[in-house]
Protein backbone atom coordinates (compact mmCIF):
# COMPACT_ATOMS: atom_id res chain seq x y z
CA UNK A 1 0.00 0.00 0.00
CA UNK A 2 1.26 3.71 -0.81
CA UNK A 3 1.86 5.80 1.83
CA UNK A 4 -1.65 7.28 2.71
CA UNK A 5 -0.82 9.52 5.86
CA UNK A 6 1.14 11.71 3.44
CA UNK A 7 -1.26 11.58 0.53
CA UNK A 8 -3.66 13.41 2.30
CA UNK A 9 -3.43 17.00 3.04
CA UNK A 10 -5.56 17.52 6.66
CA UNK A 11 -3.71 18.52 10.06
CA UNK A 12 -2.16 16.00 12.45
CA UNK A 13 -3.39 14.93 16.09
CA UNK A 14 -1.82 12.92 18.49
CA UNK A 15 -4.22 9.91 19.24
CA UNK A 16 -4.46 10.84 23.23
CA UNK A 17 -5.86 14.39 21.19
CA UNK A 18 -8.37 12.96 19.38
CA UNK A 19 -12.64 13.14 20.74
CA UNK A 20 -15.48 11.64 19.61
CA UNK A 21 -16.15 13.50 15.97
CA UNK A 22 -19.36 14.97 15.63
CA UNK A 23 -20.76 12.59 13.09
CA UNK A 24 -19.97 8.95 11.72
CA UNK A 25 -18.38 7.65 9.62
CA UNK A 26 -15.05 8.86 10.75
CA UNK A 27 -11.70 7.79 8.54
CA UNK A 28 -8.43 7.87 10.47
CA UNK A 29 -5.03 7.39 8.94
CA UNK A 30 -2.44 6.99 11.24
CA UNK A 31 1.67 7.96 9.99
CA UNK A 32 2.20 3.65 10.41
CA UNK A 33 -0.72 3.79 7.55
CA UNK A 34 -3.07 1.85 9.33
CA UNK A 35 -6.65 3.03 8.39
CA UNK A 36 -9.32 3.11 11.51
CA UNK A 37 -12.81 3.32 9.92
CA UNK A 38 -15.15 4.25 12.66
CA UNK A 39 -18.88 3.98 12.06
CA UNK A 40 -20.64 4.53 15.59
CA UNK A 41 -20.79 3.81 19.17
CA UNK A 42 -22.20 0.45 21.11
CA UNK A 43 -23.97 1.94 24.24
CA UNK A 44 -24.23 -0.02 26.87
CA UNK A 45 -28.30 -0.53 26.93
CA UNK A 46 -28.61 -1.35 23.35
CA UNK A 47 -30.64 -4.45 22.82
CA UNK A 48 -31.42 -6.53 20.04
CA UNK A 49 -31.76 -3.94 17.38
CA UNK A 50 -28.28 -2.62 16.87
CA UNK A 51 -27.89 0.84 15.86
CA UNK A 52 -24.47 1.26 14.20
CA UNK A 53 -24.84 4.87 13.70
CA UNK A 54 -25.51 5.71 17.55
CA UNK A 55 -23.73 8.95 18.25
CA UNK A 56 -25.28 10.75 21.25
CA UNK A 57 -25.10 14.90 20.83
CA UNK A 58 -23.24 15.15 24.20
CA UNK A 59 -20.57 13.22 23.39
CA UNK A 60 -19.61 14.81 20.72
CA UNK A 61 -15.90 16.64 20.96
CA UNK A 62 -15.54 14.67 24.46
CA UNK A 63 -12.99 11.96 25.27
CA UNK A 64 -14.07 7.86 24.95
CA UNK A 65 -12.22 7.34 28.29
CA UNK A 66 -14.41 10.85 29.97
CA UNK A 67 -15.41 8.96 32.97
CA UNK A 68 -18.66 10.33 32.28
CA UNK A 69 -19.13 7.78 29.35
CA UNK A 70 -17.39 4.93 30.33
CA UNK A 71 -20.03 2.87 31.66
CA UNK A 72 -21.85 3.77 28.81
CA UNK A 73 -19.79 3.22 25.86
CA UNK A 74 -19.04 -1.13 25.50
CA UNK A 75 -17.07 -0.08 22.33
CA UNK A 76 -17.06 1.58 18.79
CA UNK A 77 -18.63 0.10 15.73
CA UNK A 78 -15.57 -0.30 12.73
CA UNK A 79 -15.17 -1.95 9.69
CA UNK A 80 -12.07 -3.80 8.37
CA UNK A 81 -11.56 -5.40 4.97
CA UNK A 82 -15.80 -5.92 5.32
CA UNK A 83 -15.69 -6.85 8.78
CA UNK A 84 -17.57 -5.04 11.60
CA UNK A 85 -15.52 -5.16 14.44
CA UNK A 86 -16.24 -3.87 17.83
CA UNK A 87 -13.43 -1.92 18.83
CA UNK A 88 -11.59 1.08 21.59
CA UNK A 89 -11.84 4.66 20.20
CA UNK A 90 -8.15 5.91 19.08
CA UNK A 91 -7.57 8.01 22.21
CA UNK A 92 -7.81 5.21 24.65
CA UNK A 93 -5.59 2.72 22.83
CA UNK A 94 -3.72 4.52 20.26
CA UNK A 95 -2.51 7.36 22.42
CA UNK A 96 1.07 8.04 21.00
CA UNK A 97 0.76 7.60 17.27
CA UNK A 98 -0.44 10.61 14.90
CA UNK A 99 -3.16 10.53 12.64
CA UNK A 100 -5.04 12.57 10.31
CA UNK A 101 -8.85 12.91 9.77
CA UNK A 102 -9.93 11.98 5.98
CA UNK A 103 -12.81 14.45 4.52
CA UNK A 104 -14.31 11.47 2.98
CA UNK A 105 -17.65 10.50 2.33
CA UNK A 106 -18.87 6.51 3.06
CA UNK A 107 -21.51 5.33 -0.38
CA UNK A 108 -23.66 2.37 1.04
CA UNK A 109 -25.67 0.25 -0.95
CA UNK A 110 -29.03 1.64 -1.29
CA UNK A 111 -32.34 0.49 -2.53
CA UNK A 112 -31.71 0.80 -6.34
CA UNK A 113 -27.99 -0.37 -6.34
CA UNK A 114 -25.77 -1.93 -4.47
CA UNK A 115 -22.72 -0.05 -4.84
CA UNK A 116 -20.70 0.69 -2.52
CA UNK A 117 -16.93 2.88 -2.00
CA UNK A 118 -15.23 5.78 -0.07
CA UNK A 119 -15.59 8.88 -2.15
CA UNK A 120 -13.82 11.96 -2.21
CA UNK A 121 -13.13 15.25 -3.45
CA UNK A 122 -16.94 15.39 -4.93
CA UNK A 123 -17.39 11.98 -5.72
CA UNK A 124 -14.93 10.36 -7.01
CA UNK A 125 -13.75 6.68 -5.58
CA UNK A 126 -10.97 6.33 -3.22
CA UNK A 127 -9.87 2.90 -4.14
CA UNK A 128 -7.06 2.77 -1.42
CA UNK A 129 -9.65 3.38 1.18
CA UNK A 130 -12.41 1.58 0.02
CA UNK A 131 -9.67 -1.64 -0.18
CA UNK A 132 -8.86 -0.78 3.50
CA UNK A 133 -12.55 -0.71 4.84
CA UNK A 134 -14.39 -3.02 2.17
CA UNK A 135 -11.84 -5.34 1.05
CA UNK A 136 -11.92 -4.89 -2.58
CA UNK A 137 -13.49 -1.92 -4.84
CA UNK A 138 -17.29 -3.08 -5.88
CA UNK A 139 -15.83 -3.34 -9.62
CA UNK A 140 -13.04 -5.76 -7.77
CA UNK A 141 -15.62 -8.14 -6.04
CA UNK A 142 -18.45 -7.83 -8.79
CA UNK A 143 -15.27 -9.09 -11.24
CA UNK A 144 -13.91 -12.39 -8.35
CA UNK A 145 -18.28 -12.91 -8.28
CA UNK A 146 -18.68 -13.55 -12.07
CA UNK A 147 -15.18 -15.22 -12.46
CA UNK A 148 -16.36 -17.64 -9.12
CA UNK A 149 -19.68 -18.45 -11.61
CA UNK A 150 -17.83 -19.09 -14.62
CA UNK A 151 -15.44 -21.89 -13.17
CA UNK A 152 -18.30 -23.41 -11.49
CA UNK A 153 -20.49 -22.62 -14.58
CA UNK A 154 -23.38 -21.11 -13.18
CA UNK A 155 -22.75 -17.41 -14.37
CA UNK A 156 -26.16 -16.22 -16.14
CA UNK A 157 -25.79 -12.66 -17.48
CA UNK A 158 -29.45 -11.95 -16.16
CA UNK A 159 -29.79 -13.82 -12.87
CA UNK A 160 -26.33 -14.18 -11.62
CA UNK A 161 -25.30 -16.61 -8.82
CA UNK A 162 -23.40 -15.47 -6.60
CA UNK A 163 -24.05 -11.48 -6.27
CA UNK A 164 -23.41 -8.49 -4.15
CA UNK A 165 -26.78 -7.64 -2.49
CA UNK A 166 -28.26 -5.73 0.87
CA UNK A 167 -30.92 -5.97 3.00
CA UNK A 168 -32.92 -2.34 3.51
CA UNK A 169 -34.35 -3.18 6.93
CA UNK A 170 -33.07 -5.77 8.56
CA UNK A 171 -29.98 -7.41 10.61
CA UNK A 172 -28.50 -10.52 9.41
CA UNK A 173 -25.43 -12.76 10.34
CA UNK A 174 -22.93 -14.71 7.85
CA UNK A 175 -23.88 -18.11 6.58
CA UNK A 176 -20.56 -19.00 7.17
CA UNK A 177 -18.80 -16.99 10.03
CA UNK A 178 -21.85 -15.68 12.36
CA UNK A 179 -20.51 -12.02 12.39
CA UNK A 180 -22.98 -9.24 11.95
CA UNK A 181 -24.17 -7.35 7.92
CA UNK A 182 -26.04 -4.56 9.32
CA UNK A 183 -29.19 -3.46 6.87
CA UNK A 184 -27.49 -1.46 3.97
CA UNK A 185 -24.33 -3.16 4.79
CA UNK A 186 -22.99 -4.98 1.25
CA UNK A 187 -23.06 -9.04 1.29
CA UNK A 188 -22.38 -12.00 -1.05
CA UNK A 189 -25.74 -13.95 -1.28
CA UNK A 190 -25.14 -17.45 -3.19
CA UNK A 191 -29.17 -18.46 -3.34
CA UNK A 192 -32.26 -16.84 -2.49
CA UNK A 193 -32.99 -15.54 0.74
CA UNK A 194 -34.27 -18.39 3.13
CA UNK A 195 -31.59 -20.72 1.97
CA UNK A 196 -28.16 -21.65 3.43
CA UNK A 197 -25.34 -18.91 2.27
CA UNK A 198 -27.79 -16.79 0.96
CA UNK A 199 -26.27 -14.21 3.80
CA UNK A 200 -22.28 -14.11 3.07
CA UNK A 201 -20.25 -11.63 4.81
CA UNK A 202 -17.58 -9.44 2.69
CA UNK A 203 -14.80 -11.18 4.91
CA UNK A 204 -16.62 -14.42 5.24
CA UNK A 205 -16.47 -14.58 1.32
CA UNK A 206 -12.68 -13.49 1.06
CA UNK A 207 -11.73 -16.01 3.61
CA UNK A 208 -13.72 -18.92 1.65
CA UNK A 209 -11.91 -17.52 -1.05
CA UNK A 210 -8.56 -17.48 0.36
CA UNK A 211 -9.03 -21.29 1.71
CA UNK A 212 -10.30 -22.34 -2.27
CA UNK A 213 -6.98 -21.12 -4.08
CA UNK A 214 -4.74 -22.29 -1.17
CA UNK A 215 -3.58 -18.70 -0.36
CA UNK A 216 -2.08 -18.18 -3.51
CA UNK A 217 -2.75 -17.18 -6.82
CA UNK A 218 -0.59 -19.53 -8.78
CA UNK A 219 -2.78 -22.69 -7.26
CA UNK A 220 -5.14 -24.23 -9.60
CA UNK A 221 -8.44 -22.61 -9.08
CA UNK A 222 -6.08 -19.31 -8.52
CA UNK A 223 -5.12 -19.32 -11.64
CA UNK A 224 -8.86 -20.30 -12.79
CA UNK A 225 -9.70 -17.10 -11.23
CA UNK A 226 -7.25 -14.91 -13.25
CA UNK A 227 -8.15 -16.80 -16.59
CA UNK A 228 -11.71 -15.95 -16.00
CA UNK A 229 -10.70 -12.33 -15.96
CA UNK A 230 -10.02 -11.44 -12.51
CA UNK A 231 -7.89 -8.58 -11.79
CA UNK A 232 -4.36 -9.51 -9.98
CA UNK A 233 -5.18 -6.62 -7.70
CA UNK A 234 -8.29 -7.91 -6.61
CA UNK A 235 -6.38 -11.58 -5.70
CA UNK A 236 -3.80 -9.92 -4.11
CA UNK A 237 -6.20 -7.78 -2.10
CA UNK A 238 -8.08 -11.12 -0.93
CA UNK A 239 -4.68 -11.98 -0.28
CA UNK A 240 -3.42 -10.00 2.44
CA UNK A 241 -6.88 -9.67 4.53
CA UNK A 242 -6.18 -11.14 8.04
CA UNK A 243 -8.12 -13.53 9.81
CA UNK A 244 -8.76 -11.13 12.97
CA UNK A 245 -8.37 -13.25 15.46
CA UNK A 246 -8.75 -11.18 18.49
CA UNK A 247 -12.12 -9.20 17.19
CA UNK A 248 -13.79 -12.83 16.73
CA UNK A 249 -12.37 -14.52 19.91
CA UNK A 250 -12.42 -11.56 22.15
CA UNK A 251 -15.24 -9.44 21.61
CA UNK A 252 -16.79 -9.18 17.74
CA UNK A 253 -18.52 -12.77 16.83
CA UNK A 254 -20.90 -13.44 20.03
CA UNK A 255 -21.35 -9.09 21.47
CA UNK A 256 -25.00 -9.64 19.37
CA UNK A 257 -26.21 -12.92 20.84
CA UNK A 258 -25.98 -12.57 24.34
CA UNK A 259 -28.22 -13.53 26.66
């Protein structure tokens, strides 16, 4: 990856200097490059229906660790490669490192298309950042969807299995790893609704992925993949996304079903 933190041109904070923003989503780029993609905050007394854009008024500009809010606060919603992790605000675990806040805006899937991306400077695609929170561009994983179909040969120009979808109103988990896709939140679906894996996470697909070519792209179905026209970029993006093993064993995979 290029180096981001200088890409961007937006002042510098020390993470122990950083408060809650004023509204969500919130890009971070830290001078190490790591991206922190922060999309709300997991009160306490939420319930069943998750809100992942929770953002009370008075804590905005006011410290995660303001003893005022820590009983409150059980952690901040943020997304990874297509994974919703449940994670510390920057200023209570990333004290020391510097960072810069990206003007950026976050596209969701909405009812008439299912695109998604980080856009800037009016509109146009980010494809650094939408790697870092999403995984791949939406051109990237339509392209790894259709070349899936052909080497399994069910790709149908007009009713392609499998596709990127949404769900408008409700909360679903992954077929295949139990994580949360939030309503508007992109997905792979493989069958109708109703039907096992017809609710894939982004991350539950690239893993699946990653275990089918053997971690590398010069493996037979990897280089089935490529031969069916998908990008190098998008295989080495699949590539390098981590397993996250402390956001499923710690705190991520069972925060929604407990009792």
């Amino acid at each position: 990856m290029a180096n981001l933190f200088d890409r961007y041109e937006a002042i510098e904070q020390k993470g122990s200097d950083i408060t809650i923003p004023d509204y969500f989503p919130a890009i971070y780029i830290s001078e190490d490059n790591s991206i922190y993609c922060y999309i709300g905050i997991f009160l306490n007394d939420t319930q069943r229906d998750v809100r992942l854009h929770t953002n009370p008024y008075y804590m905005h500009g006011k410290h995660s660790t303001d003893k005022k809010f820590t009983a409150q606060i059980k952690g901040f919603f943020r997304i990874i490669n297509g994974f919703i992790a449940i994670d510390q605000f920057i200023d209570n675990q990333y004290q020391d490192k510097k960072y810069k806040k990206i003007d950026a805006h976050i596209r969701f899937p909405v009812a008439a298309e299912t695109y998604f991306g980080v856009l800037i400077n009016r509109g146009d695609e980010d494809e650094a950042l939408t790697r870092a929170i999403f995984g791949l561009t939406y051109s990237e994983l339509y392209s790894v969807l259709e070349g899936y179909a052909k080497i399994l040969g069910t790709y149908n120009m007009y009713t392609q299995y499998p596709r990127i979808t949404r769900s408008v109103r409700s909360m679903n988990h992954c077929d295949i790893t139990d994580i949360l896709i939030p309503e508007q939140f992109p997905y792979v679906t493989f069958k109708d609704s109703g039907y096992d894996f017809s609710h894939v996470s982004l991350w539950g697909f690239y893993r699946y992925i990653q275990l089918l070519i053997n971690n590398s792209k010069t493996s037979q179905i990897g280089k089935a993949l490529l031969e069916a026209d998908v990008s190098e970029t998008a295989m080495d993006a699949i590539l390098r996304i981590s397993d996250y093993p402390y956001y499923l064993s710690k705190v991520t995979k069972n925060i929604f079903n407990e009792e």
